[in-house]
C-alpha atoms as a PDB file:
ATOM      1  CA  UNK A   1      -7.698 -14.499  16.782  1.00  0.00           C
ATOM      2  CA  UNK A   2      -9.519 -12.804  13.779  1.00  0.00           C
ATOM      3  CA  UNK A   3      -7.152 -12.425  10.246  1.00  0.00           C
ATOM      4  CA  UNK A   4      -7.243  -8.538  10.944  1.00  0.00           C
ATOM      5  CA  UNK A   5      -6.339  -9.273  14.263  1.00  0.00           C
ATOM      6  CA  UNK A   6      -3.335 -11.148  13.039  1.00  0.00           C
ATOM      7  CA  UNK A   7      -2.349  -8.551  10.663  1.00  0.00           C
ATOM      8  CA  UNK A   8      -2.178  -5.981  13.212  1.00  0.00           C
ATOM      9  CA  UNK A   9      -0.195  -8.354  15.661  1.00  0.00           C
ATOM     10  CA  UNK A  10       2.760  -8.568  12.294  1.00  0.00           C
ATOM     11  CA  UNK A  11       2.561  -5.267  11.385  1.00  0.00           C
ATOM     12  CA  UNK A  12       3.814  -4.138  15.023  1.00  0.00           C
ATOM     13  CA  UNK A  13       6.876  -5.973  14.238  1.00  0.00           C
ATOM     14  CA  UNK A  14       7.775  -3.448  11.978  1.00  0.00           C
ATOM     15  CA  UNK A  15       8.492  -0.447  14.110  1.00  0.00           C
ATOM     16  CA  UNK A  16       8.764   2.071  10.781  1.00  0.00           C
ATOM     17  CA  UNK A  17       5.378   0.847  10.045  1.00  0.00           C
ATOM     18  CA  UNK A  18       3.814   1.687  13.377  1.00  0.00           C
ATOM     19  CA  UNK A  19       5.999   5.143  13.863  1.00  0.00           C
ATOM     20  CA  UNK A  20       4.136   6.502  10.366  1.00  0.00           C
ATOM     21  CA  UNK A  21       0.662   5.144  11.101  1.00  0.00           C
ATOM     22  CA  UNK A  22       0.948   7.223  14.140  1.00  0.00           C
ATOM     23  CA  UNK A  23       2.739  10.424  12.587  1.00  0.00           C
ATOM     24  CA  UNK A  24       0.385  10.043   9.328  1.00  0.00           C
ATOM     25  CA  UNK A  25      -2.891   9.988  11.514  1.00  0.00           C
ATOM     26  CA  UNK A  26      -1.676  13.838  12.274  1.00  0.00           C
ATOM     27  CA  UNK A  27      -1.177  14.572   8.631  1.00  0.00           C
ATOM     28  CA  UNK A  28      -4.873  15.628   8.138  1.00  0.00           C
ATOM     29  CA  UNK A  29      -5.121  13.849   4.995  1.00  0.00           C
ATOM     30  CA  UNK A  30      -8.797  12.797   3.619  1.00  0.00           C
ATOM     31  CA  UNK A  31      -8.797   9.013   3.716  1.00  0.00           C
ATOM     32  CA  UNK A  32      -5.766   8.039   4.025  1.00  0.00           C
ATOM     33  CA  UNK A  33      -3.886   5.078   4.680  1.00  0.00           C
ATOM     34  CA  UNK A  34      -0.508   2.946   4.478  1.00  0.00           C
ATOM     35  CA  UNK A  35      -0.573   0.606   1.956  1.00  0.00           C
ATOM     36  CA  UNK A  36       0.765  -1.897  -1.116  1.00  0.00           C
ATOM     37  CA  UNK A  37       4.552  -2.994  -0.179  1.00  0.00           C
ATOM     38  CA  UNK A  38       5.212  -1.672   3.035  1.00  0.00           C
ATOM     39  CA  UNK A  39       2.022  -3.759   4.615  1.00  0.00           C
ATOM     40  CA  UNK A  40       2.505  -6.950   2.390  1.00  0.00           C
ATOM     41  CA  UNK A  41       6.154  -7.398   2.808  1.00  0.00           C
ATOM     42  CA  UNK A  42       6.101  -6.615   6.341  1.00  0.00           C
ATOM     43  CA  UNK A  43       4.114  -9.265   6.271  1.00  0.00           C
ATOM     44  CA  UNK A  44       5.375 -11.530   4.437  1.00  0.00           C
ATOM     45  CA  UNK A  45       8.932 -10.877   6.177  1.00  0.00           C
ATOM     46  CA  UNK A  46       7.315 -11.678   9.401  1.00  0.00           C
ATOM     47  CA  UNK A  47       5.635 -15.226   8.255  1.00  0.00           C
ATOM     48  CA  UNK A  48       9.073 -16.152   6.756  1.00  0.00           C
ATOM     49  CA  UNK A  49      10.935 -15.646   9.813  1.00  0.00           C
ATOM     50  CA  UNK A  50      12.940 -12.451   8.545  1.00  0.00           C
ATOM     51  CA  UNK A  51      13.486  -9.202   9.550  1.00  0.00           C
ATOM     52  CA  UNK A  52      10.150  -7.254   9.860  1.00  0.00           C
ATOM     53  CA  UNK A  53      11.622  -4.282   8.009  1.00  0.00           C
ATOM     54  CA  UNK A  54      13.685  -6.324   5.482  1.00  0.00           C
ATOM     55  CA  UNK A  55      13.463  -5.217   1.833  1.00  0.00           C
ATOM     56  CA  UNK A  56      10.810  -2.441   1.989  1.00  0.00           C
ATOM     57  CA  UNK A  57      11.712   0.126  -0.117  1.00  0.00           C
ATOM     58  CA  UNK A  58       9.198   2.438   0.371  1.00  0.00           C
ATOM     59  CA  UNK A  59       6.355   2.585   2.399  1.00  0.00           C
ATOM     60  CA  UNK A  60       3.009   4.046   0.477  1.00  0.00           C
ATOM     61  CA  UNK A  61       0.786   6.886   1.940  1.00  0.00           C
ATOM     62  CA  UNK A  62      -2.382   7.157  -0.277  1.00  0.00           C
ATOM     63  CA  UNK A  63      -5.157   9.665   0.588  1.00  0.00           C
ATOM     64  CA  UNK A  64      -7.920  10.839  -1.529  1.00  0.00           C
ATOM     65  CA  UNK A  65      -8.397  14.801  -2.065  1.00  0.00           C
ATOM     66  CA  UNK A  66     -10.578  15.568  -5.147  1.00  0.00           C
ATOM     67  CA  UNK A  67     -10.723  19.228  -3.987  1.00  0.00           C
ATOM     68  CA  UNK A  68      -7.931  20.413  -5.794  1.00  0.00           C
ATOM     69  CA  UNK A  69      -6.377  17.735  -8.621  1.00  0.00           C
ATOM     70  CA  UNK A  70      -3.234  19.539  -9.624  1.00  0.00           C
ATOM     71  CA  UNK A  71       0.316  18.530  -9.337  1.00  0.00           C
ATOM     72  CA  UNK A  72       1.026  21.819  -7.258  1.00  0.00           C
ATOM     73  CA  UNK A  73      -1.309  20.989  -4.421  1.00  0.00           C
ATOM     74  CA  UNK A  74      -0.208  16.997  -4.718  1.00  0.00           C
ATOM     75  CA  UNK A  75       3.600  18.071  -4.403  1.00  0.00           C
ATOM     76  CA  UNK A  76       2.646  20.585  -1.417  1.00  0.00           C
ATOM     77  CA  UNK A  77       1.590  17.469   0.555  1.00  0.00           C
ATOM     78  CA  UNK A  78       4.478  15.292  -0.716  1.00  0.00           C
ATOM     79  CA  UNK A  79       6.742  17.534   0.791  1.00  0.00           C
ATOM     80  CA  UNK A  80       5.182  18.478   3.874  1.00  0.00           C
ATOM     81  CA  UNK A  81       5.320  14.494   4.646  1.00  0.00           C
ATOM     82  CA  UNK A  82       8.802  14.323   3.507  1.00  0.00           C
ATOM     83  CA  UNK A  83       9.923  16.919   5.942  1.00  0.00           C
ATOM     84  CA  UNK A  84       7.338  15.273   8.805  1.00  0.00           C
ATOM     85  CA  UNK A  85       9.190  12.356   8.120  1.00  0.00           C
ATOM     86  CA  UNK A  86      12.627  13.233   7.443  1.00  0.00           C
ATOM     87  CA  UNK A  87      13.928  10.980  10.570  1.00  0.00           C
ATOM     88  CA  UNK A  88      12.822   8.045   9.381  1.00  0.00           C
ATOM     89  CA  UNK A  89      14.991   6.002   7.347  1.00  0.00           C
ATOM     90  CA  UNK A  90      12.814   5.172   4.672  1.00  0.00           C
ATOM     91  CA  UNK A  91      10.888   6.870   1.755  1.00  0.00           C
ATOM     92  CA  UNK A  92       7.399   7.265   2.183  1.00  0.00           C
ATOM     93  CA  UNK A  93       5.838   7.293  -0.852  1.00  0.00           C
ATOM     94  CA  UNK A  94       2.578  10.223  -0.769  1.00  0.00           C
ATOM     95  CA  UNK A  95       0.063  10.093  -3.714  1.00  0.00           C
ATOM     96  CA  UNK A  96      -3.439  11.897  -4.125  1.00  0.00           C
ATOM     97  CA  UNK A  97      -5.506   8.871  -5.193  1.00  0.00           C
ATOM     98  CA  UNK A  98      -8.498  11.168  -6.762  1.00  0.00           C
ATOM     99  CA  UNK A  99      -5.259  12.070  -9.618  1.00  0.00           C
ATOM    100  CA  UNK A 100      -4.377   8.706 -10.842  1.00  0.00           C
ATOM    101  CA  UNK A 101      -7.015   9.151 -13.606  1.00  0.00           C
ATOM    102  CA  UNK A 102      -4.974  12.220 -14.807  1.00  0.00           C
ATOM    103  CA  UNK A 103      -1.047  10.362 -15.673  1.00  0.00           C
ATOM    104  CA  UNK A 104      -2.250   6.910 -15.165  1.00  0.00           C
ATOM    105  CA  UNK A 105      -2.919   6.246 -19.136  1.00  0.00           C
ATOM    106  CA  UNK A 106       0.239   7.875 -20.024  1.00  0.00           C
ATOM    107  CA  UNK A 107       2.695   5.975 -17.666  1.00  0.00           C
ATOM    108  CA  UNK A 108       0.546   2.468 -17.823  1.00  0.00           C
ATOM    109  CA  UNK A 109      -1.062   2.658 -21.431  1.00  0.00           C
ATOM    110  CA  UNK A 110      -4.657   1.547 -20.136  1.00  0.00           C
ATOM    111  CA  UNK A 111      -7.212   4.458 -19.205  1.00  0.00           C
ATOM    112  CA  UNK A 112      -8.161   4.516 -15.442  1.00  0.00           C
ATOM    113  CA  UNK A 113     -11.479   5.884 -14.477  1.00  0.00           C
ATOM    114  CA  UNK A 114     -11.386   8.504 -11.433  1.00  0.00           C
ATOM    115  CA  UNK A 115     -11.172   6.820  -7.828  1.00  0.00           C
ATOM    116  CA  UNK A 116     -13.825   7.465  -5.965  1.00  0.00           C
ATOM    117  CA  UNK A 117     -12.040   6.962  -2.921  1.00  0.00           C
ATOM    118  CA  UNK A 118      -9.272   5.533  -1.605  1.00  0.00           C
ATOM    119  CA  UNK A 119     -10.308   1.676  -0.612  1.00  0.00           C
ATOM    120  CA  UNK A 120     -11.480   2.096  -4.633  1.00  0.00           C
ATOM    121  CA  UNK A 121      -7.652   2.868  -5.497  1.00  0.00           C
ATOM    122  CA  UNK A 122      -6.374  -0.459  -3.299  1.00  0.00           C
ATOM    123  CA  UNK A 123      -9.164  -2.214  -4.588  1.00  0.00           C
ATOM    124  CA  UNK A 124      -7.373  -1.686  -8.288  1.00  0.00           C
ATOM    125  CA  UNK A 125      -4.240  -2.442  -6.901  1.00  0.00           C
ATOM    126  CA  UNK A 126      -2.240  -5.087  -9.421  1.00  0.00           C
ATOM    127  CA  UNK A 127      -2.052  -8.679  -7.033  1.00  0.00           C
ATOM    128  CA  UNK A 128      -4.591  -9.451  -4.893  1.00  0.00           C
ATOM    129  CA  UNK A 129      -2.702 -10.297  -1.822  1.00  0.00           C
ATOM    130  CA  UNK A 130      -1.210  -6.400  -1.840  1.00  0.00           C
ATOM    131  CA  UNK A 131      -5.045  -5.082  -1.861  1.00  0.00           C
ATOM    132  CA  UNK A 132      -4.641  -3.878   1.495  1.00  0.00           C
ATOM    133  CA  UNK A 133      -4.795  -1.221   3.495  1.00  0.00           C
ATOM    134  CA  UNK A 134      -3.975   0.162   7.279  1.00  0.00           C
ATOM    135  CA  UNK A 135      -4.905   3.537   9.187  1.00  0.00           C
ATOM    136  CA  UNK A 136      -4.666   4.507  12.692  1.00  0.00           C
ATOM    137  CA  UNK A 137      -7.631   6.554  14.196  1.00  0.00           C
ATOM    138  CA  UNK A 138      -7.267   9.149  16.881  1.00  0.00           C
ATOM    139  CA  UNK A 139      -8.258   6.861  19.375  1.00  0.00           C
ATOM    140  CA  UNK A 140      -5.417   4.509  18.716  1.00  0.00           C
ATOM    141  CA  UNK A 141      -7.579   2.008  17.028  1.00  0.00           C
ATOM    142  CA  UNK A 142      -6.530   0.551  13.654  1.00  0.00           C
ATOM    143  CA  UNK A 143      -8.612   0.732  10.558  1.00  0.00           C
ATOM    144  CA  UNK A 144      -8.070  -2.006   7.386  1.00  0.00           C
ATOM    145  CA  UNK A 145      -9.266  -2.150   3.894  1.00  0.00           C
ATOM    146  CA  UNK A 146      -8.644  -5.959   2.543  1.00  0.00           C
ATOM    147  CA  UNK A 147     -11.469  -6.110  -0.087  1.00  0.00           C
ATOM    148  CA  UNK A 148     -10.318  -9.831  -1.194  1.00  0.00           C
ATOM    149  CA  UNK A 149      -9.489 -10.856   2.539  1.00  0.00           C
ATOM    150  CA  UNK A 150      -6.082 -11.871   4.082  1.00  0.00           C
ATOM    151  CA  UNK A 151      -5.963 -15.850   2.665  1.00  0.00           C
ATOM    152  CA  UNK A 152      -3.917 -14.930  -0.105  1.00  0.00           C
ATOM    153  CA  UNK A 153      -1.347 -12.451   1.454  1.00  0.00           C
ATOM    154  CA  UNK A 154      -0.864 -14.976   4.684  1.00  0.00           C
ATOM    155  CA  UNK A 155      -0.488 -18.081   2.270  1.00  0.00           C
ATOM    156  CA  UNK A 156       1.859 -15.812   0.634  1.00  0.00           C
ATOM    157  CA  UNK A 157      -0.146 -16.665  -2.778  1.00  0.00           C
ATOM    158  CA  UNK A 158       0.334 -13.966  -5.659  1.00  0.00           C
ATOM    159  CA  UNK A 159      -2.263 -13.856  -7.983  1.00  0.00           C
ATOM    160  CA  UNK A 160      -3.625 -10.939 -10.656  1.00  0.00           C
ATOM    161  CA  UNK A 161      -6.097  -8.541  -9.887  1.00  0.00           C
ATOM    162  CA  UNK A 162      -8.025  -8.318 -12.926  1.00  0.00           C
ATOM    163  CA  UNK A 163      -9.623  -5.256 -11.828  1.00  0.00           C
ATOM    164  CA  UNK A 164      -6.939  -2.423 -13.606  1.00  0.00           C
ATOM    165  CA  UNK A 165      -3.741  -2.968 -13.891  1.00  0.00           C
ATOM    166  CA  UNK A 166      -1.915  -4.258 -17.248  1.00  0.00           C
ATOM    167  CA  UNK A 167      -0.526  -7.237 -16.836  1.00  0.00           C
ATOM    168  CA  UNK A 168       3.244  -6.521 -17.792  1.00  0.00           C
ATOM    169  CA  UNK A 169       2.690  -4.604 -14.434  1.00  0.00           C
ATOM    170  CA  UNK A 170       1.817  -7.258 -12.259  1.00  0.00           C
ATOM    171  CA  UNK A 171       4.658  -9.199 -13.943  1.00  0.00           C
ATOM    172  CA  UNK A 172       7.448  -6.660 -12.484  1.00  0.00           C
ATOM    173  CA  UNK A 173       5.934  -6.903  -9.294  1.00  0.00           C
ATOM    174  CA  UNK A 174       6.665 -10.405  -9.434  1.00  0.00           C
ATOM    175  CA  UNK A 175      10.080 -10.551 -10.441  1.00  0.00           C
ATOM    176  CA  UNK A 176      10.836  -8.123  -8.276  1.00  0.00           C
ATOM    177  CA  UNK A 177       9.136  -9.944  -5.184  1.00  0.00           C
ATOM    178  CA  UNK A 178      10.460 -13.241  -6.236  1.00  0.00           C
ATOM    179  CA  UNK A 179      13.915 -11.923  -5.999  1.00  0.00           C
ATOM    180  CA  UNK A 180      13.814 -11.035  -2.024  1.00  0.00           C
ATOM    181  CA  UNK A 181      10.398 -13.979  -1.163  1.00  0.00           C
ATOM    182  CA  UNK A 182      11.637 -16.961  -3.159  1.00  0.00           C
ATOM    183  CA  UNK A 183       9.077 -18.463  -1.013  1.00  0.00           C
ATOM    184  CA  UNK A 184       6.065 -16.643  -3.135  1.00  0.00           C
ATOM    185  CA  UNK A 185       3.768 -19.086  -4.956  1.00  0.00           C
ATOM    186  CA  UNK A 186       2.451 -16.942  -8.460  1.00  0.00           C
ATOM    187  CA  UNK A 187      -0.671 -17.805  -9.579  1.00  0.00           C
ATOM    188  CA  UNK A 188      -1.104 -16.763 -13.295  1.00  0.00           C
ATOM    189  CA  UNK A 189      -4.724 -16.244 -13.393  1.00  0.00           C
ATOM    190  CA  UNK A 190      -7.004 -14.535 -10.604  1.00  0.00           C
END
């Protein structure tokens, strides 16, 4: 069995997951997929024998739409998911990856050069092991972005992503991780 092939086998577990790959493959969005927290900690619920579901407070929808970068046509798309999705007992989380350049200095204090696409924005994602990223296509198949592999997010290994974000950033991630994974080893140097 390949890595992605054991990724995919987890991430079934988590029938939230699954239900919002299929629902977000009829979204229409340009290069989307699910991503950050709601793929790691599913799997890292599954490897630790918990819940797949357990502690996911949000599961993350990125696309990438340069065609129109304002807020208005962001927040269209935020809410059209919301009420796609209003059944499900979760939040998904929608953002416009071709923005972050826009508020990502203001809310971060370090300057973030435009996306290019999506797989750029998980590739700038603050831990390696969360660099991931899973779509469905039409046909049912599934489609993942791991630019640093799977070693790190099956050894359940955190480690910063030098690539972007500050590190007082990666450090909340942490704490917050370590609070529900005690079983998390940090590394604190990529």
């Amino acid at each position: 069995m390949t890595d992605l092939d054991r990724l995919r086998t987890i991430l079934t577990r988590n029938e939230i997951l699954v239900e919002l790959l299929g629902r977000a493959r009829g979204f229409g969005l340009p290069n989307w997929y699910l991503t950050a927290g709601c793929v790691v900690q599913t799997a890292w619920n599954v490897l630790t024998g918990r819940e797949a579901a357990h502690g996911i407070e949000d599961y993350d929808l990125f696309y990438h739409d340069p065609a129109d970068l304002s807020w208005a046509a962001e927040d269209r798309v935020i809410r059209s998911v919301a009420a796609s999705c209003a059944d499900l007992p979760v939040i998904v989380e929608v953002r416009n990856e071709a923005r972050v350049h826009l508020w990502y200095e203001a809310k971060f204090g370090t300057p973030c050069p435009p996306f290019a696409n999506t797989e750029a924005a998980i590739d700038a994602f603050p831990a390696v092991c969360s660099c991931v990223g899973v779509r469905a296509g039409k046909d049912g198949s599934w489609h993942f972005h791991a630019p640093h592999g799977l070693d790190d997010l099956f050894a359940m290994i955190v480690r910063p992503n030098p690539v972007l974000a500050p590190r007082e950033v990666f450090e909340r991630k942490v704490a917050r991780w370590l609070a529900r994974w005690p079983e998390l080893t940090v590394l604190t140097s990529s």
